[in-house]
PDB file of N, CA and C in Angstrom:
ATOM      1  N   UNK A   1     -22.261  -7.722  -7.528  1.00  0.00           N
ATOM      2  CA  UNK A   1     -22.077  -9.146  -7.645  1.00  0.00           C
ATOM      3  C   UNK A   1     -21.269  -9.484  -8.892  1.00  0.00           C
ATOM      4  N   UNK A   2     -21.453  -8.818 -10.022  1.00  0.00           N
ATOM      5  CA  UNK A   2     -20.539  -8.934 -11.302  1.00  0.00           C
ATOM      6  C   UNK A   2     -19.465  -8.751 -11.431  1.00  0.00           C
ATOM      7  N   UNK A   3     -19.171  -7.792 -10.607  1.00  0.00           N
ATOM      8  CA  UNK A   3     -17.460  -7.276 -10.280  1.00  0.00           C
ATOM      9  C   UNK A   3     -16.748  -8.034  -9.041  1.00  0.00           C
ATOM     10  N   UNK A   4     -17.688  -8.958  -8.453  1.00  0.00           N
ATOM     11  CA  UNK A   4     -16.713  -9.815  -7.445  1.00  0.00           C
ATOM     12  C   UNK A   4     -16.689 -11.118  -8.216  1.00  0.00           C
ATOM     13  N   UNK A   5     -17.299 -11.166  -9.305  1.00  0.00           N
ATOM     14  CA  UNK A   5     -17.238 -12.580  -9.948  1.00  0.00           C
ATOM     15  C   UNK A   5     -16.135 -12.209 -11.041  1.00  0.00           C
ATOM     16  N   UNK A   6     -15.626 -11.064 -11.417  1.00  0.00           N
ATOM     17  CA  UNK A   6     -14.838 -10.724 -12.320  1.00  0.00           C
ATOM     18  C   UNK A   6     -13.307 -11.079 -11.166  1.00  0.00           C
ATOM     19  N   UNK A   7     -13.661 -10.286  -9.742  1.00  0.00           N
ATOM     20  CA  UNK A   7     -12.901 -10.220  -9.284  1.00  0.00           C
ATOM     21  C   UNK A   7     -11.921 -12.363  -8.944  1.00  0.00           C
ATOM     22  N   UNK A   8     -12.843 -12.697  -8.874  1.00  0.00           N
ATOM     23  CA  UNK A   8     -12.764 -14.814  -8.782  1.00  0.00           C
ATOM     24  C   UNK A   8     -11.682 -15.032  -9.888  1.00  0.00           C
ATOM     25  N   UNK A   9     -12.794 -14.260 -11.454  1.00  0.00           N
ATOM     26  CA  UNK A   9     -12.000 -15.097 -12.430  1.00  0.00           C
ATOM     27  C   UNK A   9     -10.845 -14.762 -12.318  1.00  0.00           C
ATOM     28  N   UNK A  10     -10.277 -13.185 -11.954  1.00  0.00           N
ATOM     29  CA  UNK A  10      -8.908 -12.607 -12.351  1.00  0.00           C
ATOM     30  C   UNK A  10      -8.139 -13.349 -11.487  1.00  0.00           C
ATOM     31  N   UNK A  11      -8.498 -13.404  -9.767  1.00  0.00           N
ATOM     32  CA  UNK A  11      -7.577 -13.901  -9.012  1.00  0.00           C
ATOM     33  C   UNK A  11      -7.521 -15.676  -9.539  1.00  0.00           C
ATOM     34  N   UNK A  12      -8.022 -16.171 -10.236  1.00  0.00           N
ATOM     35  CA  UNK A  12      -8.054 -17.727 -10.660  1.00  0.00           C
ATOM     36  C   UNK A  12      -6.595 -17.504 -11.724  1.00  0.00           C
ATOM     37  N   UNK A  13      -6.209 -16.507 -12.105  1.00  0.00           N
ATOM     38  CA  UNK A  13      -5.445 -16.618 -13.018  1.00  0.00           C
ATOM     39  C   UNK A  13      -4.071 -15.741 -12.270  1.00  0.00           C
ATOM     40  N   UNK A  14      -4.009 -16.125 -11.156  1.00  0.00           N
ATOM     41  CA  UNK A  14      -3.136 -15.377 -10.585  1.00  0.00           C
ATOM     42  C   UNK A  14      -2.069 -16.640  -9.810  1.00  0.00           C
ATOM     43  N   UNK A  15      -1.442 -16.567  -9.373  1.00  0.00           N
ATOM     44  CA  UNK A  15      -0.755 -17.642  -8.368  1.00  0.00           C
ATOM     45  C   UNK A  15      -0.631 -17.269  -7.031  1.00  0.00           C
ATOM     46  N   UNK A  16      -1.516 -16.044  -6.614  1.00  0.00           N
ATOM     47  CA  UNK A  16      -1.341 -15.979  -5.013  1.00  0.00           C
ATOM     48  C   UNK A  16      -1.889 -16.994  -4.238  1.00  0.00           C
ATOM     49  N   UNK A  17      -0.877 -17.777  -3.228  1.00  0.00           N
ATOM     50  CA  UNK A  17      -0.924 -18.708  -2.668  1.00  0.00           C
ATOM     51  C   UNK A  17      -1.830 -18.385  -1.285  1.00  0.00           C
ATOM     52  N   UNK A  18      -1.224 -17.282  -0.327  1.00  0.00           N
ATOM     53  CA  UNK A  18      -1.855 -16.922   0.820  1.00  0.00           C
ATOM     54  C   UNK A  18      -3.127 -16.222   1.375  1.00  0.00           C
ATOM     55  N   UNK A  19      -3.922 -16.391   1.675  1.00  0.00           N
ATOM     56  CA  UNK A  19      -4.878 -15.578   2.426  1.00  0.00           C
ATOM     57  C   UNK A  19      -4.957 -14.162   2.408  1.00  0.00           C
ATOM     58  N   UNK A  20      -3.892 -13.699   2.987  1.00  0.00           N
ATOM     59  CA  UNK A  20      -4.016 -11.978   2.363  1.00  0.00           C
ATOM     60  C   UNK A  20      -3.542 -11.344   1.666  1.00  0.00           C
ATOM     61  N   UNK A  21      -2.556 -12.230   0.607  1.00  0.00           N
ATOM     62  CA  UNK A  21      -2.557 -12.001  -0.427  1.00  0.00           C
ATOM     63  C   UNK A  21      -3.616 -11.818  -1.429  1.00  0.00           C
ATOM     64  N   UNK A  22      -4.672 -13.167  -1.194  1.00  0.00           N
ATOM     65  CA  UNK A  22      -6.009 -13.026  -2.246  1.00  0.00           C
ATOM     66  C   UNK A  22      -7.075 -11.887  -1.613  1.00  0.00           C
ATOM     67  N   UNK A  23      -6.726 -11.377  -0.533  1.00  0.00           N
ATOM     68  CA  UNK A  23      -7.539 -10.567  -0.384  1.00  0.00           C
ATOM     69  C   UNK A  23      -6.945  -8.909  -0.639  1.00  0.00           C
ATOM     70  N   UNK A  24      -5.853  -9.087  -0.524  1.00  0.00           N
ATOM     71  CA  UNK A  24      -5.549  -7.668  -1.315  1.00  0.00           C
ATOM     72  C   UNK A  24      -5.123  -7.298  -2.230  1.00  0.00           C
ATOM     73  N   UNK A  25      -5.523  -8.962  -3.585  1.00  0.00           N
ATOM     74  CA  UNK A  25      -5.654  -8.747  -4.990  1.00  0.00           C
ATOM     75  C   UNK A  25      -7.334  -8.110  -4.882  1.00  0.00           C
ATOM     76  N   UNK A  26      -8.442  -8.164  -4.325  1.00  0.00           N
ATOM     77  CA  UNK A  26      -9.267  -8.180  -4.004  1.00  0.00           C
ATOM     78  C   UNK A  26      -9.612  -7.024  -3.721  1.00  0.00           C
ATOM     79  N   UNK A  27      -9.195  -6.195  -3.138  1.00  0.00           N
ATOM     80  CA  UNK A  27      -9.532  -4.699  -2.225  1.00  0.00           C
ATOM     81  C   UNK A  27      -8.415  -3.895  -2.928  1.00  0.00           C
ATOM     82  N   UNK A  28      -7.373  -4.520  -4.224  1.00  0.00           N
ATOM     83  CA  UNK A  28      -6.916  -3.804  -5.161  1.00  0.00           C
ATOM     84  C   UNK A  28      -7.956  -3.596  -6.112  1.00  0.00           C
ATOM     85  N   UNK A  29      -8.368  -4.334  -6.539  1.00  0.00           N
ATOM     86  CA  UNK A  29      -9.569  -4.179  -7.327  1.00  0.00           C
ATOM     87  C   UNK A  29     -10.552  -3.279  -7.217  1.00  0.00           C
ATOM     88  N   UNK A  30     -11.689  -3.561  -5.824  1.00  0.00           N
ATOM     89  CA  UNK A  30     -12.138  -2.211  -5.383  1.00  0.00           C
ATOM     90  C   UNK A  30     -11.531  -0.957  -5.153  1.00  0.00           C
ATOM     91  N   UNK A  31      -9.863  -0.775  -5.183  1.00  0.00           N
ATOM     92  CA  UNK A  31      -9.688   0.647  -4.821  1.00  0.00           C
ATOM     93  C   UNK A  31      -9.975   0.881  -6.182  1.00  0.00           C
ATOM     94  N   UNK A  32      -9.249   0.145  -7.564  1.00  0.00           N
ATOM     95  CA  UNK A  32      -9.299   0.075  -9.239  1.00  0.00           C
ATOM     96  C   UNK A  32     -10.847   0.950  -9.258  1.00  0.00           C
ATOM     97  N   UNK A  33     -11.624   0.021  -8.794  1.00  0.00           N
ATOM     98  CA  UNK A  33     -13.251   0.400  -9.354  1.00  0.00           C
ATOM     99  C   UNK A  33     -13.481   1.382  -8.405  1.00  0.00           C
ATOM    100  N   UNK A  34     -13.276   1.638  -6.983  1.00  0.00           N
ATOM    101  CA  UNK A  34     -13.817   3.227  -6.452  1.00  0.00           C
ATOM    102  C   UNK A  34     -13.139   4.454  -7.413  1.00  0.00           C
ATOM    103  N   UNK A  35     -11.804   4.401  -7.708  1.00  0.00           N
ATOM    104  CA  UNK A  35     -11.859   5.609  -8.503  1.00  0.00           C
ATOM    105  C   UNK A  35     -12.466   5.758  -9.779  1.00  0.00           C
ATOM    106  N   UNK A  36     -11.932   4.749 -10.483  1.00  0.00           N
ATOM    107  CA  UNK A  36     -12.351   4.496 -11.692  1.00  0.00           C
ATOM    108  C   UNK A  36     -14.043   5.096 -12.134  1.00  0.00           C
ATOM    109  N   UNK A  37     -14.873   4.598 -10.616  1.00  0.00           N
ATOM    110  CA  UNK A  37     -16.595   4.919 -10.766  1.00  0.00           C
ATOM    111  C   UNK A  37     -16.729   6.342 -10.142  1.00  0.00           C
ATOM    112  N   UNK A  38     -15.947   6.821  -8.938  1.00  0.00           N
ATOM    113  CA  UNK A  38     -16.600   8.128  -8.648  1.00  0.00           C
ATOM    114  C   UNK A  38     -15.666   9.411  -8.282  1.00  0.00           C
ATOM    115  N   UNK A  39     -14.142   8.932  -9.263  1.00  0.00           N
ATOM    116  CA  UNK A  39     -13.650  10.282  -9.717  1.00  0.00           C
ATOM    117  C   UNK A  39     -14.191  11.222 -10.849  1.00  0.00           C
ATOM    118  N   UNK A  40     -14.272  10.321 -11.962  1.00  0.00           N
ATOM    119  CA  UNK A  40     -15.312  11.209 -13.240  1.00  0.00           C
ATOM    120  C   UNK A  40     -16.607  11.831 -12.389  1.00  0.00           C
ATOM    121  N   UNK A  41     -17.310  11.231 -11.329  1.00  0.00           N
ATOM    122  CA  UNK A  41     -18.981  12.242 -10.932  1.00  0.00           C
ATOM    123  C   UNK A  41     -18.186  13.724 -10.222  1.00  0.00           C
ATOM    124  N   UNK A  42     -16.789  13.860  -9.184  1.00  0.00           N
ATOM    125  CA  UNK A  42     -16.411  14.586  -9.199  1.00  0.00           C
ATOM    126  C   UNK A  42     -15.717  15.902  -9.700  1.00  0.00           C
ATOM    127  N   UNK A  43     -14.782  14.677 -10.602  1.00  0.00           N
ATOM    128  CA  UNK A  43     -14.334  16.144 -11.676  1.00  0.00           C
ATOM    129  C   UNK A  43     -15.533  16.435 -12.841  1.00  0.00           C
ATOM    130  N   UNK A  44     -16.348  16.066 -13.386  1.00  0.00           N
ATOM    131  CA  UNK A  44     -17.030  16.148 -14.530  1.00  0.00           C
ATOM    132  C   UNK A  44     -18.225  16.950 -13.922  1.00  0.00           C
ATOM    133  N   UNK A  45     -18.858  16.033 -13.149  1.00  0.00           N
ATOM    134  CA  UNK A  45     -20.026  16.696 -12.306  1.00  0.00           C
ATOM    135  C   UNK A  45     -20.222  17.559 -11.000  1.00  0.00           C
ATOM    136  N   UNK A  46     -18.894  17.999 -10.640  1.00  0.00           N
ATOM    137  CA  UNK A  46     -18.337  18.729  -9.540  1.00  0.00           C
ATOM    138  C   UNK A  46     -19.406  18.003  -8.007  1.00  0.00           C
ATOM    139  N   UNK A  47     -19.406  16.799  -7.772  1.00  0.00           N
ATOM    140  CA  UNK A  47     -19.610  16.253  -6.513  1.00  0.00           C
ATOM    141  C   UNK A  47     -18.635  16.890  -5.536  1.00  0.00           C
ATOM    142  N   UNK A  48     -18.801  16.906  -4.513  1.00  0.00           N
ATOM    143  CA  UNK A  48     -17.991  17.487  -3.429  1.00  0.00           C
ATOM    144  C   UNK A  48     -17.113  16.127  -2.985  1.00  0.00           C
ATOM    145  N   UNK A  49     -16.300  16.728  -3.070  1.00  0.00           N
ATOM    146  CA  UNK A  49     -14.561  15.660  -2.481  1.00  0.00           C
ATOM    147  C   UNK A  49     -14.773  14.645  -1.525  1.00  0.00           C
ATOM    148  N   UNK A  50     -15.837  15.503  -0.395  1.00  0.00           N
ATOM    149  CA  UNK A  50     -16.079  14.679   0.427  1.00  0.00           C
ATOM    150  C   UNK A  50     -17.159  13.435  -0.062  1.00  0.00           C
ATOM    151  N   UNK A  51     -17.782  13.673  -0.425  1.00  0.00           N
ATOM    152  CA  UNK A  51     -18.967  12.693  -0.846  1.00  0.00           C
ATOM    153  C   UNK A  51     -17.831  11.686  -1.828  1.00  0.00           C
ATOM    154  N   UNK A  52     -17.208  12.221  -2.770  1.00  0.00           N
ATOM    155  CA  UNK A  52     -16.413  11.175  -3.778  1.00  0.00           C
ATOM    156  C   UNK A  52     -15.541  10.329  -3.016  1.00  0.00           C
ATOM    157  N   UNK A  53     -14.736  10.575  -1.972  1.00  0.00           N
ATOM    158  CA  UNK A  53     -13.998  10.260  -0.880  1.00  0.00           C
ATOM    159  C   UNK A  53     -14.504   9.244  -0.586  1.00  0.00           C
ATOM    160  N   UNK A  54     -15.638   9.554   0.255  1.00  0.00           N
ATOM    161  CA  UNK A  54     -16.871   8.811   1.063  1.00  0.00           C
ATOM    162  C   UNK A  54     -17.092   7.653  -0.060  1.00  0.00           C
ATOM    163  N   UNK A  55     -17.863   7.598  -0.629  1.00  0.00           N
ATOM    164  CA  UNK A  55     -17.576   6.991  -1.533  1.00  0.00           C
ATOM    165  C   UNK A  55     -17.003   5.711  -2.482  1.00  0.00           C
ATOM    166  N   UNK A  56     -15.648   6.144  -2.591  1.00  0.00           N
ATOM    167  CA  UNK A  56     -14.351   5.308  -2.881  1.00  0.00           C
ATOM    168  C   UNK A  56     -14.032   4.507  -1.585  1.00  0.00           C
ATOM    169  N   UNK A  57     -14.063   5.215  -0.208  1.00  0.00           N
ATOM    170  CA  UNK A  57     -13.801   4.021   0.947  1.00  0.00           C
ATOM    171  C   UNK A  57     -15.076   3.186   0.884  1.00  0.00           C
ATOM    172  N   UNK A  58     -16.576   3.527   0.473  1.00  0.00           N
ATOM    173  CA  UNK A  58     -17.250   2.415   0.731  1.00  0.00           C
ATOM    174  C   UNK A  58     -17.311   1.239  -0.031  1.00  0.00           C
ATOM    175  N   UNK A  59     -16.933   1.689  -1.579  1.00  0.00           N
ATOM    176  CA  UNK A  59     -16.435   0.608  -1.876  1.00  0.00           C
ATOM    177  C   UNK A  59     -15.130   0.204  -1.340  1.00  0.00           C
ATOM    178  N   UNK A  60     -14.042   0.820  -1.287  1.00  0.00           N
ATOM    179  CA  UNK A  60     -13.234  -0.363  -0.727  1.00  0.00           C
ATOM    180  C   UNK A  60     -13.569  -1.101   0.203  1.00  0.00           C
ATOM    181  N   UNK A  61     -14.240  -0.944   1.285  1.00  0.00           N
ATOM    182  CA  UNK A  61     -14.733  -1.602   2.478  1.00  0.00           C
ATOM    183  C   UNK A  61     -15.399  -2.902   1.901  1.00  0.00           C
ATOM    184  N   UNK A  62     -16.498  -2.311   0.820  1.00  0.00           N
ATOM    185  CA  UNK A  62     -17.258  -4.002   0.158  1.00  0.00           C
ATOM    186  C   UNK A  62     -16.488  -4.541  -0.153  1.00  0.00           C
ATOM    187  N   UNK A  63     -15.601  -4.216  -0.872  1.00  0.00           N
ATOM    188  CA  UNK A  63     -14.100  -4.837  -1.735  1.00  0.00           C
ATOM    189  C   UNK A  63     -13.508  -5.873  -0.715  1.00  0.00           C
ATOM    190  N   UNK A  64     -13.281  -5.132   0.655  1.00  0.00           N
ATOM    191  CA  UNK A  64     -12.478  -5.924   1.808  1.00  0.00           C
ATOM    192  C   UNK A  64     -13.102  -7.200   2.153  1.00  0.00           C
ATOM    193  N   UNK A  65     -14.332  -6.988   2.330  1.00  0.00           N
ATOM    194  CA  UNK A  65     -15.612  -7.866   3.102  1.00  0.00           C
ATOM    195  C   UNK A  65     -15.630  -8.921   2.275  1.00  0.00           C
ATOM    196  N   UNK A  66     -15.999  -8.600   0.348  1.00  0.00           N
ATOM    197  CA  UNK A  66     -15.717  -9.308  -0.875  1.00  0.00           C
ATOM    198  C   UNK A  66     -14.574 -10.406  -0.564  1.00  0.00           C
ATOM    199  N   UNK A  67     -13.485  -9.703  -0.406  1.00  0.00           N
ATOM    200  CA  UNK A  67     -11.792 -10.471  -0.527  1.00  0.00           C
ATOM    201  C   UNK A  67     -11.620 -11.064   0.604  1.00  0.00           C
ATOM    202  N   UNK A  68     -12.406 -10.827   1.875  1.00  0.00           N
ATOM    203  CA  UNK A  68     -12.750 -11.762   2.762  1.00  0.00           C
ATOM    204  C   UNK A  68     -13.052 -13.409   2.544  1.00  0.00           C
ATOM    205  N   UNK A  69     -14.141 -13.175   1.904  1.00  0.00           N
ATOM    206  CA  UNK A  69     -15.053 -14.156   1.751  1.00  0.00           C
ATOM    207  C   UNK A  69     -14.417 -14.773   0.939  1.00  0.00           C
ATOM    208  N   UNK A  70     -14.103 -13.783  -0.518  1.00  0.00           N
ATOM    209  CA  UNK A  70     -13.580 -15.048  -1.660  1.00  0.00           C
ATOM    210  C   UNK A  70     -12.266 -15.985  -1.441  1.00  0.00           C
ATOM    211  N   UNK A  71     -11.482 -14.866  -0.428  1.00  0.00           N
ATOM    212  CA  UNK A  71     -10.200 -16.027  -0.077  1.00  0.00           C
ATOM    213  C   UNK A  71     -10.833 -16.977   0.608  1.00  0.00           C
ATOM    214  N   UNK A  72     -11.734 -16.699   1.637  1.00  0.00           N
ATOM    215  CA  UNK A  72     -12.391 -17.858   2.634  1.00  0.00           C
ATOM    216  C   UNK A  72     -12.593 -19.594   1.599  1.00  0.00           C
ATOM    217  N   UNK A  73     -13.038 -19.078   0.687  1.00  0.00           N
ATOM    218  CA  UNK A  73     -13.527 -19.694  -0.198  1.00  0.00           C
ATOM    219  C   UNK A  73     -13.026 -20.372  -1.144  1.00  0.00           C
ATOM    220  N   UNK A  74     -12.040 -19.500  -1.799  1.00  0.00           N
ATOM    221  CA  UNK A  74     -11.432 -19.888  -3.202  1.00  0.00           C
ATOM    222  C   UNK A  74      -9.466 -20.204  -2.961  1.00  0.00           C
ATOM    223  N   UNK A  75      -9.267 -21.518  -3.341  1.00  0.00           N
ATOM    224  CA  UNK A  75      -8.249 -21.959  -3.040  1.00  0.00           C
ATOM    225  C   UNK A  75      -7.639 -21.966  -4.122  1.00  0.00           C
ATOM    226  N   UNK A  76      -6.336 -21.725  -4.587  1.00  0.00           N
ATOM    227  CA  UNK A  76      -5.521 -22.474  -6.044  1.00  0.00           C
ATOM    228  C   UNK A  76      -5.785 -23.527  -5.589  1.00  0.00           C
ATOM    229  N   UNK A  77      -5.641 -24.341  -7.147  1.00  0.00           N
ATOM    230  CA  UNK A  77      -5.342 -25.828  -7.167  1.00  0.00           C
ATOM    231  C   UNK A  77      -3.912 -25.818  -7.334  1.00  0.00           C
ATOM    232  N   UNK A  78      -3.620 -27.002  -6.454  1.00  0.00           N
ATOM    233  CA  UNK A  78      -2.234 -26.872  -6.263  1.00  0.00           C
ATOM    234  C   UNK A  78      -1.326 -27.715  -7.474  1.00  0.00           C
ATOM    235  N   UNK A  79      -0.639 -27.058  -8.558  1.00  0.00           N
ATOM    236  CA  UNK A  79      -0.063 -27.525  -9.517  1.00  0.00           C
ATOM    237  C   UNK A  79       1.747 -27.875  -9.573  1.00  0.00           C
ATOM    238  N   UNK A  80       2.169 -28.481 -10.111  1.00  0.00           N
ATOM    239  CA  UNK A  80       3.560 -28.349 -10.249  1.00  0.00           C
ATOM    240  C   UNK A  80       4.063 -27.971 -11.452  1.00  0.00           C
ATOM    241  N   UNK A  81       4.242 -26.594 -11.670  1.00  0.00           N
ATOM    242  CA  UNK A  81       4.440 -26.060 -12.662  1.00  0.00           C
ATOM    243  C   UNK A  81       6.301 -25.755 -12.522  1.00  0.00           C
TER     244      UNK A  81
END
């Protein structure tokens, strides 16, 4: 829940206008945080590839579902900059 509220503020400071655009600032993020969280348990702690793999797609998948919702949700305000 902390990392999709991180994920709000960042895209708030972004100017993507479209729908799947905000969602694949969104499921960029989760790919960011699947490696970021369970490449080190692999190389450091020798997890098997497959499990780290496994893994990294399930977060991206929350990530997707996440960037679903938050575009559903979260609109720019429309400015004239």
């Amino acid at each position: 829940m902390a990392i999709a509220l991180v994920a709000v503020m960042l895209l708030a400071q972004t100017r993507i206008a479209t729908f799947a655009g905000r969602v694949g600032f969104v499921v960029l993020i989760g790919v960011l945080a699947g490696i970021a969280a369970n490449v080190p348990h692999w190389n450091w702690y020798s997890f098997s590839g497959t499990y780290a793999v496994a893994n990294i797609f399930m977060e991206i998948a929350a990530f997707f579902f996440a960037g679903l919702a938050i575009a559903a949700v979260y609109r720019p305000a429309a400015t004239d900059r």
